[in-house]
C-alpha atoms as a PDB file:
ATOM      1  CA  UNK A   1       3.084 -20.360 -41.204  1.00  0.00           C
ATOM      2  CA  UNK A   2       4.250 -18.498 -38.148  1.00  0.00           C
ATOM      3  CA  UNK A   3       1.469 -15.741 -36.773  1.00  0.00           C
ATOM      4  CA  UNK A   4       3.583 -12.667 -36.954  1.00  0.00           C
ATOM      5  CA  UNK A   5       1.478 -11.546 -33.714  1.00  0.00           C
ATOM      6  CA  UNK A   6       3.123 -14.173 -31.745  1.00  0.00           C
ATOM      7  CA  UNK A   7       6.877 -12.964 -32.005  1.00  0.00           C
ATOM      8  CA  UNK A   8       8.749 -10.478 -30.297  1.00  0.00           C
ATOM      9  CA  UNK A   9      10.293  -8.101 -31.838  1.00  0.00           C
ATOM     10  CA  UNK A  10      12.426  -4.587 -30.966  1.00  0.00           C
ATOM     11  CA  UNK A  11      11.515  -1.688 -31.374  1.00  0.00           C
ATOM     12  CA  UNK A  12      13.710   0.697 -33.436  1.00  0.00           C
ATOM     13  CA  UNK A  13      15.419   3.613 -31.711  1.00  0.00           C
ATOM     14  CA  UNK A  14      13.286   6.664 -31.660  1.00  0.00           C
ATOM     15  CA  UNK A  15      10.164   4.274 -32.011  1.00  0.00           C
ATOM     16  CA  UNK A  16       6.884   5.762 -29.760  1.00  0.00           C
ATOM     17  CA  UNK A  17       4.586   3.731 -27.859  1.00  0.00           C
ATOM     18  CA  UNK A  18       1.441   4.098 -28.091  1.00  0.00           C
ATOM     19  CA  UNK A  19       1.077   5.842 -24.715  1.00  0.00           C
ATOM     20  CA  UNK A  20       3.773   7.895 -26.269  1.00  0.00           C
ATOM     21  CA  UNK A  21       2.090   8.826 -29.029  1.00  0.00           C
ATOM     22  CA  UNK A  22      -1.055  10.136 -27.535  1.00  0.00           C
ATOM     23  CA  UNK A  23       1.076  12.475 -25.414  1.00  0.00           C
ATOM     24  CA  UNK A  24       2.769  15.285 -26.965  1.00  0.00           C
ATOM     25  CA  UNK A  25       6.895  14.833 -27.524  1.00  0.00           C
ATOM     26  CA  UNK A  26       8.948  15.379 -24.063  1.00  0.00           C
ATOM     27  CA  UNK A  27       5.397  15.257 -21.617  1.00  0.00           C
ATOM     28  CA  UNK A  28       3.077  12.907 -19.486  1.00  0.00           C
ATOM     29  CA  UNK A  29      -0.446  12.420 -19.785  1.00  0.00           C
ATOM     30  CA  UNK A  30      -0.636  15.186 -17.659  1.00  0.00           C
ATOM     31  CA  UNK A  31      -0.534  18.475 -19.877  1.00  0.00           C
ATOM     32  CA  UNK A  32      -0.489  20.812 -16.813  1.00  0.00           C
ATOM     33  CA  UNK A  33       0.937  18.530 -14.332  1.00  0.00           C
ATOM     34  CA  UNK A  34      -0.700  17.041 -11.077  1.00  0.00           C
ATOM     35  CA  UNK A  35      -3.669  18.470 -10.603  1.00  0.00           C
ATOM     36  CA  UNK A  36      -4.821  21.379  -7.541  1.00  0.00           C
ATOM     37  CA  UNK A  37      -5.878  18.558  -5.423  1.00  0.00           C
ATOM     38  CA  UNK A  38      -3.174  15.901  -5.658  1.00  0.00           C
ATOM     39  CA  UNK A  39      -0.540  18.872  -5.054  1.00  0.00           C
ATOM     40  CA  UNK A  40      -2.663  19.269  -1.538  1.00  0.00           C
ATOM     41  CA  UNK A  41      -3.035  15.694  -1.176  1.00  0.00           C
ATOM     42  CA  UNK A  42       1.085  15.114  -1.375  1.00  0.00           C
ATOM     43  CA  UNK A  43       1.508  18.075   1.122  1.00  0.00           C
ATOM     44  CA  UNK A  44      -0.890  16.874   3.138  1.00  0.00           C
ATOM     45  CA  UNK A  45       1.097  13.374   3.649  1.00  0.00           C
ATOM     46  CA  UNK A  46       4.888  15.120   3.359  1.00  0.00           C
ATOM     47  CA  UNK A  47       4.101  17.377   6.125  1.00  0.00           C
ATOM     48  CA  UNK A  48       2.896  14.422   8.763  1.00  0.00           C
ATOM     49  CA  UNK A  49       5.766  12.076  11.167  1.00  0.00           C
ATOM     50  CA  UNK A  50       6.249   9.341   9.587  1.00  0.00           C
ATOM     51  CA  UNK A  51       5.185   6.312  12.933  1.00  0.00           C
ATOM     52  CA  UNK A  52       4.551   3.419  13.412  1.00  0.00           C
ATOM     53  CA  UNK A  53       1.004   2.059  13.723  1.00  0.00           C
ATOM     54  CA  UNK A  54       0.956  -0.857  16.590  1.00  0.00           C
ATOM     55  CA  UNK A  55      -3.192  -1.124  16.613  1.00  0.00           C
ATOM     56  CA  UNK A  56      -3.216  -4.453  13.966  1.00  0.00           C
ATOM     57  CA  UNK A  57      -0.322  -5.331  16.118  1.00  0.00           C
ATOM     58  CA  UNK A  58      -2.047  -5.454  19.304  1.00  0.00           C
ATOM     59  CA  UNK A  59      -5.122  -6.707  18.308  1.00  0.00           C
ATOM     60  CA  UNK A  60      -3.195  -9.831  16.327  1.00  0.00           C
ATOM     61  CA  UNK A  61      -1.305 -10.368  20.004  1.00  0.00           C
ATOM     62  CA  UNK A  62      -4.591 -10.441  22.343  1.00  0.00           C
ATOM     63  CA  UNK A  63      -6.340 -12.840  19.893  1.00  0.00           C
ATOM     64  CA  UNK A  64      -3.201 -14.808  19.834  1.00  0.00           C
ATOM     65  CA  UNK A  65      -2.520 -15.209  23.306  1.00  0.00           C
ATOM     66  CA  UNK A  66      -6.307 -16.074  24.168  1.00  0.00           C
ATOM     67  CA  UNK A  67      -6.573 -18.691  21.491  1.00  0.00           C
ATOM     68  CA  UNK A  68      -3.447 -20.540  22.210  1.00  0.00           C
ATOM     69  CA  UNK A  69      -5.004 -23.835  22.057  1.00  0.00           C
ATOM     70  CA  UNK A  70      -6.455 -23.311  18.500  1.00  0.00           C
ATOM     71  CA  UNK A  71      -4.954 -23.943  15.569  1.00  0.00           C
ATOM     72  CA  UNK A  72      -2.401 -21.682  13.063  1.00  0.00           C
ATOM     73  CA  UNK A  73      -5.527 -21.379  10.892  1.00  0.00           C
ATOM     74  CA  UNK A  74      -7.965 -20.487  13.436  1.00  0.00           C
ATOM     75  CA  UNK A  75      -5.822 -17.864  14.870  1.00  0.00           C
ATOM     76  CA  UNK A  76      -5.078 -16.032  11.771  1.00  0.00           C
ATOM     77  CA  UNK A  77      -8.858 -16.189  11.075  1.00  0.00           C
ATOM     78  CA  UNK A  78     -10.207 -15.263  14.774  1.00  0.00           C
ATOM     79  CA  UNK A  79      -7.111 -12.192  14.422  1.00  0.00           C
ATOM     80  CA  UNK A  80      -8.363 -11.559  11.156  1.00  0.00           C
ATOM     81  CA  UNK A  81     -11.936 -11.208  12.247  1.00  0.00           C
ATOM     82  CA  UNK A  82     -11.119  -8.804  15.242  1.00  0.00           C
ATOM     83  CA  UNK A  83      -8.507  -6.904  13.152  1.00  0.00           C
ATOM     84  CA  UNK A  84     -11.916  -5.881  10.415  1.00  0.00           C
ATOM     85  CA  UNK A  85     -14.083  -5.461  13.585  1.00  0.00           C
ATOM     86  CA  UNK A  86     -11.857  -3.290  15.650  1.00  0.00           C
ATOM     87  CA  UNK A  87      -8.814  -1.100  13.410  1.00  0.00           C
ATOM     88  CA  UNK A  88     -10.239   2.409  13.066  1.00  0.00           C
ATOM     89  CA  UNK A  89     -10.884   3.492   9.770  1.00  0.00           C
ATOM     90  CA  UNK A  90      -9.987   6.925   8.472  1.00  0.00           C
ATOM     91  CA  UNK A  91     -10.630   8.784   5.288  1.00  0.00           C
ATOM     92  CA  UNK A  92      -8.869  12.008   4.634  1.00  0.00           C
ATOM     93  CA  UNK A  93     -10.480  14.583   2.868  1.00  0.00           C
ATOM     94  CA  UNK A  94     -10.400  15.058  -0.734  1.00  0.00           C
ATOM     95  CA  UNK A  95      -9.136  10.998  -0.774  1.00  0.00           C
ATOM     96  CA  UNK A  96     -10.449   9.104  -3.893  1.00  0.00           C
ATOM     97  CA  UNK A  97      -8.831   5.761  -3.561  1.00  0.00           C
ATOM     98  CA  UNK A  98      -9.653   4.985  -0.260  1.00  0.00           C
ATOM     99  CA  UNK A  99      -8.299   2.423   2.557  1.00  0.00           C
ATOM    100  CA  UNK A 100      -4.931   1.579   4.333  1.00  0.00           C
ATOM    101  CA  UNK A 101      -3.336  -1.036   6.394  1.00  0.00           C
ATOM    102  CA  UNK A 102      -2.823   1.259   9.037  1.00  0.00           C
ATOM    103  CA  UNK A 103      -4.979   3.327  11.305  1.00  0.00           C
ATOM    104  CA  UNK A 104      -3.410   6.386  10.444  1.00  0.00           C
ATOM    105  CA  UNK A 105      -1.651   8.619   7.579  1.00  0.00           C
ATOM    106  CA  UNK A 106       1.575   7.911   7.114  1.00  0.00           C
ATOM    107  CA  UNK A 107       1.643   5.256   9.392  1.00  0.00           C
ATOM    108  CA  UNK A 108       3.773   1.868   8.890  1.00  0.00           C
ATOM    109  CA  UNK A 109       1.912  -1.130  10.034  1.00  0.00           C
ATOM    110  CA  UNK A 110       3.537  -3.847  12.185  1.00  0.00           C
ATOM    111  CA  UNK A 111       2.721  -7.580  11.481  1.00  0.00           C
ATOM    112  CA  UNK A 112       3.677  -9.458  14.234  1.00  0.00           C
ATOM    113  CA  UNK A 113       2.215 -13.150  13.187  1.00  0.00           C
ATOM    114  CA  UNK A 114       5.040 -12.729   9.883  1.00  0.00           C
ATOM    115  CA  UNK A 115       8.156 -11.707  11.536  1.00  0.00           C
ATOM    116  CA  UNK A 116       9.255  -9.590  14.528  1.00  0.00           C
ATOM    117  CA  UNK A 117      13.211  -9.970  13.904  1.00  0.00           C
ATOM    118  CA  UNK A 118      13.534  -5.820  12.563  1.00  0.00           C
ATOM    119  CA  UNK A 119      12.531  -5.331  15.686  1.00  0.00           C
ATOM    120  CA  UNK A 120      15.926  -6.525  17.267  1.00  0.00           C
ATOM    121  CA  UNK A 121      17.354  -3.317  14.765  1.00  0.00           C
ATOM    122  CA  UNK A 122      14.926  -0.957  15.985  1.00  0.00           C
ATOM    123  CA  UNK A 123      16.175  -1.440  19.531  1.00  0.00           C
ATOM    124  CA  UNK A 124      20.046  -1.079  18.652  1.00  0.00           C
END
């Protein structure tokens, strides 16, 4: 006997789920939309330049070029090591979820060790 739990089947048109269904028709989970502090959160980041964040970058390139002699493995680990001992940490206020890549807000973080070919685009 097949376990009727185990197949797939479709949903019929107009069919809820069950996130749906706790929400009333034609809203999200949130009644009264984002909340005070989220709204000042998302300013907060749309109103900083977007840049680039070159501090993982730099640290990743000073370990590398004093440990030439070590292995791929060692490298990444001795970079890794400096990169938790040395990138600044910020927390913005108001933050919940905290931590980033980067050492800023809105900052993109480069990763030299992966690839460096967008550079080549960035320059043209």
């Amino acid at each position: 006997m097949e376990n009727p739990g185990s197949t797939l089947r479709a949903e019929s048109p107009g069919t809820r789920t069950s996130c749906e269904k706790a929400a009333p028709a034609g809203r999200s989970g949130f009644p009264d939309g984002p909340s005070p502090r989220v709204l000042r959160l998302k300013e907060s980041f749309l109103s900083r330049q977007p840049r680039m964040c070159c501090d993982r970058a730099l640290i990743y390139t000073e370990v590398y070029q004093n440990c030439e002699n070590l292995p791929v493995v060692l490298k990444r680990a001795a970079a890794l090591r400096e990169t938790l001992v040395r990138m600044p940490i910020f927390i913005e206020p108001e933050e919940v979820i905290m931590g980033h890549f980067a050492s800023r807000p809105r900052a993109a973080e480069v990763f030299p060790e992966v690839n460096m070919a967008f550079m080549e685009e960035i320059d043209h």
